[in-house]
N, C-alpha and C. Protein backbone atom coordinates (compact mmCIF):
# COMPACT_ATOMS: atom_id res chain seq x y z
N UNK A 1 -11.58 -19.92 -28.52
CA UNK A 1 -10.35 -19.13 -28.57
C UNK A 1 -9.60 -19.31 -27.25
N UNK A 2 -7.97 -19.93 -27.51
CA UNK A 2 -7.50 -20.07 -26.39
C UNK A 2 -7.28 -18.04 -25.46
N UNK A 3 -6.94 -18.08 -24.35
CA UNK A 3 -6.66 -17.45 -23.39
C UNK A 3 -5.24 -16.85 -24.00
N UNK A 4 -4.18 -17.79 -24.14
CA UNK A 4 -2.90 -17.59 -24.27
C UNK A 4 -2.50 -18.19 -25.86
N UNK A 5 -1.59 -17.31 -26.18
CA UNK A 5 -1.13 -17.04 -27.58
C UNK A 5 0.43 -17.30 -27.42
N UNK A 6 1.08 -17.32 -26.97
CA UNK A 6 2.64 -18.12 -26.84
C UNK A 6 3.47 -16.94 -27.75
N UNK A 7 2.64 -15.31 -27.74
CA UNK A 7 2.99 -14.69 -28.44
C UNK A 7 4.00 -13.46 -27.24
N UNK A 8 4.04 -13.34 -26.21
CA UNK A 8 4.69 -13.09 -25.18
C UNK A 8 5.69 -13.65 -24.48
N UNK A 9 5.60 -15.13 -24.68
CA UNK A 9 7.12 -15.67 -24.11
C UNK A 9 8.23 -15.31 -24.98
N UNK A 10 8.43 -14.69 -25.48
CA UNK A 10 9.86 -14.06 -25.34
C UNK A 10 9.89 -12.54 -24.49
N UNK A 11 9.29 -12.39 -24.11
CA UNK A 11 9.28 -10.70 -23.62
C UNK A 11 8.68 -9.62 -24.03
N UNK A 12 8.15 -9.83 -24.86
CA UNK A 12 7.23 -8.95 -25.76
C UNK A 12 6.06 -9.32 -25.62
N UNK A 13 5.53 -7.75 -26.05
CA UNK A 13 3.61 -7.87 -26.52
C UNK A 13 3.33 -7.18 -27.99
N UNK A 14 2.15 -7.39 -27.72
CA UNK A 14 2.03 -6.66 -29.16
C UNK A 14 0.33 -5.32 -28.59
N UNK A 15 1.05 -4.03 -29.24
CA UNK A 15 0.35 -2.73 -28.92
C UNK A 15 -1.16 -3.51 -29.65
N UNK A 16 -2.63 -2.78 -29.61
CA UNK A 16 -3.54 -2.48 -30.07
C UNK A 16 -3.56 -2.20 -32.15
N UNK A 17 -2.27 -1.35 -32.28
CA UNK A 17 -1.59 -1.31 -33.71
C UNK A 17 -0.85 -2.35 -34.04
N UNK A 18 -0.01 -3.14 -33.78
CA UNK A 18 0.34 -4.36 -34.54
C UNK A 18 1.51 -4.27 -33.93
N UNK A 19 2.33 -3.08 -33.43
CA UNK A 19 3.64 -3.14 -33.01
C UNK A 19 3.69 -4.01 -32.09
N UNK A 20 4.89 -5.12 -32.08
CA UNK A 20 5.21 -5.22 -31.02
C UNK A 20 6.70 -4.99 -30.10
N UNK A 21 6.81 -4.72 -28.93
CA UNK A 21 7.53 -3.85 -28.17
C UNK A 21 7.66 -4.92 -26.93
N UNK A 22 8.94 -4.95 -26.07
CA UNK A 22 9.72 -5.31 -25.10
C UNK A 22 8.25 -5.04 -23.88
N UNK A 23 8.09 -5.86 -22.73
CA UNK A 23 7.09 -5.78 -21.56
C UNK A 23 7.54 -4.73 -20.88
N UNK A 24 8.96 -4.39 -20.88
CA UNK A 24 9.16 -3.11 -19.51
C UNK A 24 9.39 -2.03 -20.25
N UNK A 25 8.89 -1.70 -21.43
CA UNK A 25 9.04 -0.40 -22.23
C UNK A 25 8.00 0.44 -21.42
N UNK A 26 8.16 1.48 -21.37
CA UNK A 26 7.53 2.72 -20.24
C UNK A 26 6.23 2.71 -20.32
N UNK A 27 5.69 2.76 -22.06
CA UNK A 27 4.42 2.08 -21.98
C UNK A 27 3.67 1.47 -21.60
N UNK A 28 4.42 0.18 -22.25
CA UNK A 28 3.58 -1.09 -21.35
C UNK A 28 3.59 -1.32 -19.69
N UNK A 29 5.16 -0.41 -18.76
CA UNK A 29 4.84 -0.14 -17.61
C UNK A 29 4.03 0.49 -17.09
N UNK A 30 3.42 1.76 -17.73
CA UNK A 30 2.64 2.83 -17.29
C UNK A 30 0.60 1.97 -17.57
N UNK A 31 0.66 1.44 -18.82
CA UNK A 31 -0.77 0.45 -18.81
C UNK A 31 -0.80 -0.70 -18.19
N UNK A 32 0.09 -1.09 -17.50
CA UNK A 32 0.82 -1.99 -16.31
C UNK A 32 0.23 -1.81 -15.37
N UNK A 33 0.70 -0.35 -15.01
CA UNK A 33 0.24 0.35 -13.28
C UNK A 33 -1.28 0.60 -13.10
N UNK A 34 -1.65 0.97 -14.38
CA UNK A 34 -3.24 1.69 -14.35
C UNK A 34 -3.92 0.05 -14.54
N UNK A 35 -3.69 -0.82 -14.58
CA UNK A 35 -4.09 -2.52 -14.32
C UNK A 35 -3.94 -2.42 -13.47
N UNK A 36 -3.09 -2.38 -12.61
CA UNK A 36 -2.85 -2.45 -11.44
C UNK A 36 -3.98 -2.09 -10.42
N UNK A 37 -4.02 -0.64 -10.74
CA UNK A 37 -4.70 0.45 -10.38
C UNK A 37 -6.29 -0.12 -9.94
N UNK A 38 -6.39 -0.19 -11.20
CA UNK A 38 -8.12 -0.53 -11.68
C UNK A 38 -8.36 -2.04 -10.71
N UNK A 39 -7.41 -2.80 -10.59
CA UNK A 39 -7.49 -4.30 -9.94
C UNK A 39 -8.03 -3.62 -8.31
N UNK A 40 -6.69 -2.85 -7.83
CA UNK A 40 -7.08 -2.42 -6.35
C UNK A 40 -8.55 -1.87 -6.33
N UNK A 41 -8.89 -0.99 -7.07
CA UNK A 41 -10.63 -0.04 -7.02
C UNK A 41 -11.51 -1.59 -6.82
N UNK A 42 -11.23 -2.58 -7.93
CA UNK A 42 -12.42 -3.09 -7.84
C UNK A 42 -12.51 -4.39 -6.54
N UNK A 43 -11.18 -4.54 -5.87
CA UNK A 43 -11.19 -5.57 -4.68
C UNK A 43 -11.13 -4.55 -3.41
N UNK A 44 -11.62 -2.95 -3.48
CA UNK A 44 -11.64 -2.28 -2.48
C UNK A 44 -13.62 -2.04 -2.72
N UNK A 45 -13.77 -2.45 -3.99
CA UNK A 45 -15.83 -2.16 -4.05
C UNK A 45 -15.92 -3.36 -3.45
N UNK A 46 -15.16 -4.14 -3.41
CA UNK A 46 -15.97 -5.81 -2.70
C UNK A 46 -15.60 -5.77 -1.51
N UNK A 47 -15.57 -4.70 -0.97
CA UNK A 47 -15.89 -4.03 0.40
C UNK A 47 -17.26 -3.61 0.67
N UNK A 48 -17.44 -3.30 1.73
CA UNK A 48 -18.90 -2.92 2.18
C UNK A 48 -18.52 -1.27 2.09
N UNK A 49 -19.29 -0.32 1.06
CA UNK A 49 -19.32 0.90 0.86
C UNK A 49 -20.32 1.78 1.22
N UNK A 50 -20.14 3.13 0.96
CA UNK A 50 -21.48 3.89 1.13
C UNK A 50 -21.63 3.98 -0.63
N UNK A 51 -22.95 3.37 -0.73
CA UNK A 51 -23.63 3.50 -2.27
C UNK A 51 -22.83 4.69 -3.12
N UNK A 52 -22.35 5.84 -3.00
CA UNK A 52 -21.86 6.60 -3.59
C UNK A 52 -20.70 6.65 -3.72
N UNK A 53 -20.05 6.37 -2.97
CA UNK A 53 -18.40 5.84 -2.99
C UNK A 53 -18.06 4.88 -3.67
N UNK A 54 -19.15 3.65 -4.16
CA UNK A 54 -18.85 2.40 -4.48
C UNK A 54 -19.33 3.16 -5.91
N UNK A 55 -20.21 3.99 -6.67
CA UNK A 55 -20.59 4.47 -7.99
C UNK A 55 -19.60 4.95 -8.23
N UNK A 56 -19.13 5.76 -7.22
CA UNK A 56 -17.97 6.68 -7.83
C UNK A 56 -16.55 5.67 -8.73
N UNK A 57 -16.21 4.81 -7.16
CA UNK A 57 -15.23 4.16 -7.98
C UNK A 57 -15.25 2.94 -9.02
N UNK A 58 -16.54 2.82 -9.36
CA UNK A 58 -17.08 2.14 -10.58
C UNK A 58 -16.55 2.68 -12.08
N UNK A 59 -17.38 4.08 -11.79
CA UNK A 59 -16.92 5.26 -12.97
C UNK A 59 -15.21 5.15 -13.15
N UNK A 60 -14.66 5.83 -12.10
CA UNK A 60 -13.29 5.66 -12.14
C UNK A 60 -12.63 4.52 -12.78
N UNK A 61 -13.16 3.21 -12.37
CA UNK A 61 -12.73 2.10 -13.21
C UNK A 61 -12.83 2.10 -14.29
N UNK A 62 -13.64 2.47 -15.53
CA UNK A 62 -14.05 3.07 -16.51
C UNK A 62 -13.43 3.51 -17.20
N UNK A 63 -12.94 4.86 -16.37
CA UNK A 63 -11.88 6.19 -16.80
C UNK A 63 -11.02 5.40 -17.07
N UNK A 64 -10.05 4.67 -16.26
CA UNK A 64 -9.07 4.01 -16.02
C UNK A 64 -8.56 3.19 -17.10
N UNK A 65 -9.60 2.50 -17.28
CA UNK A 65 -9.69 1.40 -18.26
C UNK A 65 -9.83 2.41 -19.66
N UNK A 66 -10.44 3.51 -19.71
CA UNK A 66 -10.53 3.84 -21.24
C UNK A 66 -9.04 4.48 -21.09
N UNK A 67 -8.12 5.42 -19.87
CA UNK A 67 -6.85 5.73 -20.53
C UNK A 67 -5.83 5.03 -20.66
N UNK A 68 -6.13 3.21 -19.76
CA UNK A 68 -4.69 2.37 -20.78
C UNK A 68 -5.26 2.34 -21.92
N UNK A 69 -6.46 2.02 -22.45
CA UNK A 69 -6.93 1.55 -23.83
C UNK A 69 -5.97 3.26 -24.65
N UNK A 70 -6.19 4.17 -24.55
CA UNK A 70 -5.91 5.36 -25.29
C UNK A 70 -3.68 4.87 -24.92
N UNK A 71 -3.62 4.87 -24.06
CA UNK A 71 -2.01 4.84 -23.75
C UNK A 71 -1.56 3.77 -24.43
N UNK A 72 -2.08 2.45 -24.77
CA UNK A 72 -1.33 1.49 -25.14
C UNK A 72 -1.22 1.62 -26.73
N UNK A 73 -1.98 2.88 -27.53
CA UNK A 73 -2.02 3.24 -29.00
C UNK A 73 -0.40 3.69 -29.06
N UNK A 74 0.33 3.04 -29.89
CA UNK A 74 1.67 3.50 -30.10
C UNK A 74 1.94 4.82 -31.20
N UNK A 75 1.00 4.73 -31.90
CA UNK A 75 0.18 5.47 -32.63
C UNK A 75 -0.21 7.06 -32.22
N UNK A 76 -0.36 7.84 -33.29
CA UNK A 76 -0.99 9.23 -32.32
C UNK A 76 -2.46 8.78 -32.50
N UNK A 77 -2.63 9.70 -31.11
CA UNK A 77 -3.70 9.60 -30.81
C UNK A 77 -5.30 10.33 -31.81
N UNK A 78 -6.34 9.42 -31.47
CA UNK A 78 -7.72 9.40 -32.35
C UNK A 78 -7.49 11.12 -32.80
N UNK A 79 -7.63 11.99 -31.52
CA UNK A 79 -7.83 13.19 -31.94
C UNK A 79 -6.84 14.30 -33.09
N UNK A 80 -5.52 13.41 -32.62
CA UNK A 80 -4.22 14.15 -34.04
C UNK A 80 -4.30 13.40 -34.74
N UNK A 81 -4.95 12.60 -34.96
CA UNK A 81 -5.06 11.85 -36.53
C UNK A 81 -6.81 11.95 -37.17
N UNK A 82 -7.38 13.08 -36.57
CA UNK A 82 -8.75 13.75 -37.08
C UNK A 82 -9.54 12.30 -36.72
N UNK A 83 -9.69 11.71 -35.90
CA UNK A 83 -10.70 10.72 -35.83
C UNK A 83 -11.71 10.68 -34.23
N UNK A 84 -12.14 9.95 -34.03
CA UNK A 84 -13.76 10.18 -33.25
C UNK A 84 -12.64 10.18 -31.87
N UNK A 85 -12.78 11.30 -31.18
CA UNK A 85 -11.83 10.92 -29.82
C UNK A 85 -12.84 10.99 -28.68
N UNK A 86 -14.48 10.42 -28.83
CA UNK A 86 -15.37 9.76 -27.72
C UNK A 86 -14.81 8.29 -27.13
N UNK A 87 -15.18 8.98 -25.48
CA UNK A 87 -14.67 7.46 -24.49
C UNK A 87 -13.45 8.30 -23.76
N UNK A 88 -12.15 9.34 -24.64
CA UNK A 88 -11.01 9.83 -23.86
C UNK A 88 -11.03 10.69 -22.66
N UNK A 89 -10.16 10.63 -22.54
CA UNK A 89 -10.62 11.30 -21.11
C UNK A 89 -10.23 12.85 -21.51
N UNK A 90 -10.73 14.10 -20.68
CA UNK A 90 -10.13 15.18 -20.92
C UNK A 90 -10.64 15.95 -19.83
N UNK A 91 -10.54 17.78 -20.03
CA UNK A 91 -10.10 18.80 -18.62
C UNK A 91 -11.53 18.16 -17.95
N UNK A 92 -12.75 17.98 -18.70
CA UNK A 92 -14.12 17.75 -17.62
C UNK A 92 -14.15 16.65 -17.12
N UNK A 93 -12.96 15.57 -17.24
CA UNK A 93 -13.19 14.08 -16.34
C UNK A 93 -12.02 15.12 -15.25
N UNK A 94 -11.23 15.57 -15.41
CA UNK A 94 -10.37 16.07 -14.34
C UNK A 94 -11.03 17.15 -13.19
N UNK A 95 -12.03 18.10 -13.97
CA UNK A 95 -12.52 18.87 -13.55
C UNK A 95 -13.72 17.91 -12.50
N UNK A 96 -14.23 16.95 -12.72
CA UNK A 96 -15.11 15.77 -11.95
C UNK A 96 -14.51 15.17 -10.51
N UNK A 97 -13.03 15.38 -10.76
CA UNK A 97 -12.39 14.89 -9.45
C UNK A 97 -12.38 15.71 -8.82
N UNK A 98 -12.43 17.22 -9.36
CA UNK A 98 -11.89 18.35 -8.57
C UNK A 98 -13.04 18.11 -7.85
N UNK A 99 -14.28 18.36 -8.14
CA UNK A 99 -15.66 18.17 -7.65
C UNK A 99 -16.25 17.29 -6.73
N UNK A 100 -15.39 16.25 -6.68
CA UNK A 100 -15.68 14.92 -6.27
C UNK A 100 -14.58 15.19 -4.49
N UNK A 101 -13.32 16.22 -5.27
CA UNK A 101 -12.29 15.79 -3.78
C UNK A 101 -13.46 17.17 -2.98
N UNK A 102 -13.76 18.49 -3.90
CA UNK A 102 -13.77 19.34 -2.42
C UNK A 102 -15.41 18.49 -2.22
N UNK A 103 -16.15 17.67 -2.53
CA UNK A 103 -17.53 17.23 -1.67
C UNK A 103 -16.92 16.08 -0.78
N UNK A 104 -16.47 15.89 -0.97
CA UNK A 104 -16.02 14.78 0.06
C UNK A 104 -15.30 15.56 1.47
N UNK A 105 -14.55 16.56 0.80
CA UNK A 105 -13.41 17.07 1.80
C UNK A 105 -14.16 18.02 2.76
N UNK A 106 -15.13 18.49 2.31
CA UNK A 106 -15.97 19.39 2.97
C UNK A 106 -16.94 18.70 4.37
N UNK A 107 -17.32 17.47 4.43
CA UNK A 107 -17.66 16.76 5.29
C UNK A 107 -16.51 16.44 6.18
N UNK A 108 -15.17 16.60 5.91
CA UNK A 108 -13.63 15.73 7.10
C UNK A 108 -13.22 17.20 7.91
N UNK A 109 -13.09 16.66 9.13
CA UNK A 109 -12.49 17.59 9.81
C UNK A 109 -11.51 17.54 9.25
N UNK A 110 -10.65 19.26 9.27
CA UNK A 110 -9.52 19.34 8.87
C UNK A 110 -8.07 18.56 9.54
N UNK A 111 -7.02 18.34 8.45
CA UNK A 111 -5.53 17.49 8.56
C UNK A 111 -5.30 17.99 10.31
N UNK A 112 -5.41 17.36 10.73
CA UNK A 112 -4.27 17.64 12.08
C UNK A 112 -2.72 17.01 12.24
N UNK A 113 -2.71 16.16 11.15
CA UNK A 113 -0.64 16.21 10.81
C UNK A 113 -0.70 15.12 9.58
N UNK A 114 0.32 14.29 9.55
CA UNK A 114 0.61 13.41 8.51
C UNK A 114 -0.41 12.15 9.17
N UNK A 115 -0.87 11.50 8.00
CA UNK A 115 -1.58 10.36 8.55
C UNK A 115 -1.22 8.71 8.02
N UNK A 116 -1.12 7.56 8.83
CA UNK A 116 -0.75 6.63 8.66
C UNK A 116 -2.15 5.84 7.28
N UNK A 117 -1.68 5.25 6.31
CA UNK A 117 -2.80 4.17 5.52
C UNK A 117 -3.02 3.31 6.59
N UNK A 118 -4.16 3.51 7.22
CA UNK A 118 -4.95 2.59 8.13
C UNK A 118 -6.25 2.46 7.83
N UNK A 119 -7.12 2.13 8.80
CA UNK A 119 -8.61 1.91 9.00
C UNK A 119 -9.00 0.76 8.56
N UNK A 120 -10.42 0.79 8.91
CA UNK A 120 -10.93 -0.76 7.81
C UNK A 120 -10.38 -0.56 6.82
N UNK A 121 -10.51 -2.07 6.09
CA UNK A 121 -9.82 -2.76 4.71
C UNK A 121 -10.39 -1.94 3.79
N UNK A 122 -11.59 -1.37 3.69
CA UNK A 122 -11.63 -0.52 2.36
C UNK A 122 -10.89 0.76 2.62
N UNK A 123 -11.06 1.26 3.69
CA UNK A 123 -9.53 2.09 3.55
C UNK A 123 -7.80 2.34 3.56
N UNK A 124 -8.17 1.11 4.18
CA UNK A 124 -6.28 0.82 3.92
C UNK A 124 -6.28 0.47 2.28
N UNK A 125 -7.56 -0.31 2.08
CA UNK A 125 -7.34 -0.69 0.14
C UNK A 125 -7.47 0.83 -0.59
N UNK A 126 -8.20 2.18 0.01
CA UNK A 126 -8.14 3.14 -1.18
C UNK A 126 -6.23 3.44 -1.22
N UNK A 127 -6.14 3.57 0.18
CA UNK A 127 -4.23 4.43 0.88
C UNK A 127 -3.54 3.19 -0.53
N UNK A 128 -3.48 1.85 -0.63
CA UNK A 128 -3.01 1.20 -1.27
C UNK A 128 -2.93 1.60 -2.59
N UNK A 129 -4.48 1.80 -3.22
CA UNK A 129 -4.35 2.62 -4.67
C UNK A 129 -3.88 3.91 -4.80
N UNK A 130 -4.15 4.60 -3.43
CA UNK A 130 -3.31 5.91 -3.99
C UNK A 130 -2.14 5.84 -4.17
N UNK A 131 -1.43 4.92 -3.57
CA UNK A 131 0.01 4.79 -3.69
C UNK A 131 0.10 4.00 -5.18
N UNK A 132 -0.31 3.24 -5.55
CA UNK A 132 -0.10 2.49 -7.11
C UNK A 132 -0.55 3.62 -7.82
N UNK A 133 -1.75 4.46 -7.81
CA UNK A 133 -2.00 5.82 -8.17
C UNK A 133 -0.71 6.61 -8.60
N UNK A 134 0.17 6.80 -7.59
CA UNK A 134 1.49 7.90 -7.83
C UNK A 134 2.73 6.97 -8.71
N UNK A 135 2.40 5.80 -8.53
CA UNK A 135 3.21 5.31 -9.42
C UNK A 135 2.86 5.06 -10.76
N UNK A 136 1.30 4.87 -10.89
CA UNK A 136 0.72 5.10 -12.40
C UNK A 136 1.57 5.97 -13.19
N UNK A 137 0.91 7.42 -12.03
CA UNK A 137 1.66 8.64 -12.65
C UNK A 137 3.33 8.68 -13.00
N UNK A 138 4.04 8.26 -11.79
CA UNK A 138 5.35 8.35 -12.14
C UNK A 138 5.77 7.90 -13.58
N UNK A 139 5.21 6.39 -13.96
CA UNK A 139 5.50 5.29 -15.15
C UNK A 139 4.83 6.55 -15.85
N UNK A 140 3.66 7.60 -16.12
CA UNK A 140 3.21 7.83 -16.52
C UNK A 140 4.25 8.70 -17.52
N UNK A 141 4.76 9.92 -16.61
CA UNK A 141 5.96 11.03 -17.02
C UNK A 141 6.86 10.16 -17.36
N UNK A 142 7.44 9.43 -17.14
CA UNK A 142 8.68 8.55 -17.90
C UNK A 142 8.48 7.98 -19.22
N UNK A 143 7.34 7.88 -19.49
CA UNK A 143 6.47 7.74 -20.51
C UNK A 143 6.39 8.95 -21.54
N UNK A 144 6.44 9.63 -21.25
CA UNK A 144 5.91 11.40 -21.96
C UNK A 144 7.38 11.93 -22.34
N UNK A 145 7.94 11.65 -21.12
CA UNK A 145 9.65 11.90 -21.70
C UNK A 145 10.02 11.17 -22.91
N UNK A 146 9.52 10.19 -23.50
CA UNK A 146 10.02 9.35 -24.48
C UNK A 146 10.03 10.49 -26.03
N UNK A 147 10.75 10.11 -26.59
CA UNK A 147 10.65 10.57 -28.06
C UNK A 147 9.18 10.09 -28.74
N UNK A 148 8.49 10.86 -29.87
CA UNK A 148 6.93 10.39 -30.10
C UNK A 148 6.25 9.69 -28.89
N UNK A 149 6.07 10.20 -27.63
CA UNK A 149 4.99 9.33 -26.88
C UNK A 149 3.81 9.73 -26.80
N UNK A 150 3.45 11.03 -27.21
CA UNK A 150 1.96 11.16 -27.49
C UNK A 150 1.14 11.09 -26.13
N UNK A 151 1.61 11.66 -25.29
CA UNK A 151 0.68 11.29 -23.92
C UNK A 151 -0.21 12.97 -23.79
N UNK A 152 -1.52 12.68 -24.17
CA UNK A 152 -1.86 14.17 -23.71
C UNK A 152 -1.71 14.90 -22.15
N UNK A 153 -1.18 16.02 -22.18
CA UNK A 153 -1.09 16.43 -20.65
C UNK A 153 -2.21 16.35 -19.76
N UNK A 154 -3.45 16.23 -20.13
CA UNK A 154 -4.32 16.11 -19.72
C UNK A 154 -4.47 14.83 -18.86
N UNK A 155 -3.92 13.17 -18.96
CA UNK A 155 -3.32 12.32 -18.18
C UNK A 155 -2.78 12.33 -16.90
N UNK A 156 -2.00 13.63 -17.30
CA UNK A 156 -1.11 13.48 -16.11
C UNK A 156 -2.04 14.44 -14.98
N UNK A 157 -2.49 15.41 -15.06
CA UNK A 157 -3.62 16.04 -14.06
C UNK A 157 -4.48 15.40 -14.03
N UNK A 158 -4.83 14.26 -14.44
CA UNK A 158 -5.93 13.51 -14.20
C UNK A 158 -5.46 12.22 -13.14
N UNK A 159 -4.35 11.61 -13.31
CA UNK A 159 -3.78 11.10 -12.00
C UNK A 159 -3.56 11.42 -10.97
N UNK A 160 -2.43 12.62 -10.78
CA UNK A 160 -2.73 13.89 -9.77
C UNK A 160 -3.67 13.55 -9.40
N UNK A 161 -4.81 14.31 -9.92
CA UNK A 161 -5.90 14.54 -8.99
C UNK A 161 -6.54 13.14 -8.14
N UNK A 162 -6.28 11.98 -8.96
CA UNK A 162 -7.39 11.09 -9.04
C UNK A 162 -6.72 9.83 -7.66
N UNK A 163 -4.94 10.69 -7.27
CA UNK A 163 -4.55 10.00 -6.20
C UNK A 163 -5.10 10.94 -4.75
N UNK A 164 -5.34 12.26 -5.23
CA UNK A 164 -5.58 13.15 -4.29
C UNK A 164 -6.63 12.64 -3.90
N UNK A 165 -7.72 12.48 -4.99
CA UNK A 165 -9.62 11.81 -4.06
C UNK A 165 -9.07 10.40 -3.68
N UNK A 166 -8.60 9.72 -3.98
CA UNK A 166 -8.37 8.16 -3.19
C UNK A 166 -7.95 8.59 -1.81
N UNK A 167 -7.15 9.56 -1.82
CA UNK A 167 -6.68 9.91 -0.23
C UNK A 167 -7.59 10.22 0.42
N UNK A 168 -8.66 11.37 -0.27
CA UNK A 168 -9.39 11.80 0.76
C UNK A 168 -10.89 10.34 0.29
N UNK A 169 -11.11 9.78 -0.20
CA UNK A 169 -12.10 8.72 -0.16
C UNK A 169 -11.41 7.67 1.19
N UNK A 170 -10.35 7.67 0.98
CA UNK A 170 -9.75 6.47 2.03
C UNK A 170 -10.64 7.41 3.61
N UNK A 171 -9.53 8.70 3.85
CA UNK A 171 -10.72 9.37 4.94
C UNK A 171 -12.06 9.06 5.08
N UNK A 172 -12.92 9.53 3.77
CA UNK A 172 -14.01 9.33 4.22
C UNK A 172 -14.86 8.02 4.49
N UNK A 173 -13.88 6.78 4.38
CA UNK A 173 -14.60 5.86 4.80
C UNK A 173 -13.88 5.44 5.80
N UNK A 174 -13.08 5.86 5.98
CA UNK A 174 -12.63 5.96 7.90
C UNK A 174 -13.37 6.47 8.72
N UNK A 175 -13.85 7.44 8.66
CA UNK A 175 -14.93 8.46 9.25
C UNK A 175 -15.97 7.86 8.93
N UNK A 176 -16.85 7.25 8.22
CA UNK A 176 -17.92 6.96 8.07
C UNK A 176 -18.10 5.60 8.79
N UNK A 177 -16.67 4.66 9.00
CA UNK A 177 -16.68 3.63 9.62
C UNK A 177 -16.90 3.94 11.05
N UNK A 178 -16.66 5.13 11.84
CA UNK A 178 -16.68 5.37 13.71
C UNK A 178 -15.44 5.70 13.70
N UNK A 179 -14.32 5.49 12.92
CA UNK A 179 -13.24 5.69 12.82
C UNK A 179 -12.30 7.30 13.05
N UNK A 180 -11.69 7.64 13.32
CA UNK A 180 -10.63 9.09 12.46
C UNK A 180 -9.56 8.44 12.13
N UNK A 181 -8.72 10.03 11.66
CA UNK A 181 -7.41 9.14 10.99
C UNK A 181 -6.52 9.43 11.80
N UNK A 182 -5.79 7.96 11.70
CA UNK A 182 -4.32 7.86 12.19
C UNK A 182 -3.07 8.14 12.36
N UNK A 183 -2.94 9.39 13.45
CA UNK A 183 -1.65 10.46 13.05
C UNK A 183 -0.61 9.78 13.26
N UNK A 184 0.27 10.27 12.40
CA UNK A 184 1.52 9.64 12.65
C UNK A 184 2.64 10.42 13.61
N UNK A 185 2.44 9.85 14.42
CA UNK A 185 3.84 9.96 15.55
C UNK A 185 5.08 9.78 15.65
N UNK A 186 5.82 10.53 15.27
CA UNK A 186 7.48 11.21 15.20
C UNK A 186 8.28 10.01 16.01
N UNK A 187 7.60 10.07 17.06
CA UNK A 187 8.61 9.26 18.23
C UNK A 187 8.08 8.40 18.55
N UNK A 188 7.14 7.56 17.92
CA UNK A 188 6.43 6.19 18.05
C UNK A 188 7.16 5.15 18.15
């Protein structure tokens, strides 16, 4: 089976359902970003990690990967159409970050001002995903605004949160490197 299907050079793809739809439709931008997303996690694990940081953002890749698979359904989703909605994400994958930011956050000395994306490369690579992170989300709501888009709200607090632990994961492997973080200076 070839790679490429010559079914995209005109500008189009085709959804998981058969539709096919224009490449910069909000959709396909928003399962765009979370590619994106998932690309940065896994060239920030081929970093040197602490074993638990590198599980964590394994899982996350996971998550990630199962909510473009659920976002790119043009379709309503498994659960409003009475069918098996195992693999989706929902409040206890969100409720996991919550869990995940205050154990992490509880080891960092507290913010002493705004901080620059620095440190070693696995932390300048988390500061990188959090930022493709907020743009997930952004593509995400532009997405939800659409007429029938079917995005459970549950998505969108799950990005939220999931740029909030990249921020504080970027910290904690600043700190774990000998490192602190890099305030940013007004008049630098």
């Amino acid at each position: 089976m070839n790679i490429y299907t010559r079914g995209g050079d005109s500008g189009e793809t085709e959804l998981p359902d058969g539709t096919r739809v224009a490449k910069n439709t909000p959709r396909v931008e928003v399962c765009g970003a979370l590619d994106e997303l998932n690309s940065l996690l896994g060239l920030v694990r081929a970093e040197s990690l602490p074993e638990a940081v590198d599980q964590l953002l394994q899982r996350l890749q996971h998550e990630l990967f199962a909510m473009g698979a659920e976002l790119a359904a043009a379709r309503a989703t498994a659960s409003e159409a009475g069918g098996d909605t195992a693999g989706q994400l929902d409040s206890s994958h969100v409720a996991a970050l919550e869990e995940a930011i205050d154990r992490y956050q509880a080891a960092l000395r507290p913010l002493a001002g705004f901080i620059l994306p620095a440190g070693p490369r696995s932390a300048a690579g988390l500061h990188v995903a959090r930022a493709v992170c907020r743009r997930a989300e952004r593509r995400l709501v532009t997405l939800a605004g659409e007429p029938d888009a079917n995005v459970p709200p549950v998505l969108m607090a799950y990005l939220n949160r999931l740029s909030d632990l990249l921020f504080i994961l970027a910290r904690t492997v600043c700190a774990r490197a000998g490192g602190g973080d890099v305030l940013w200076c007004k008049d630098a």
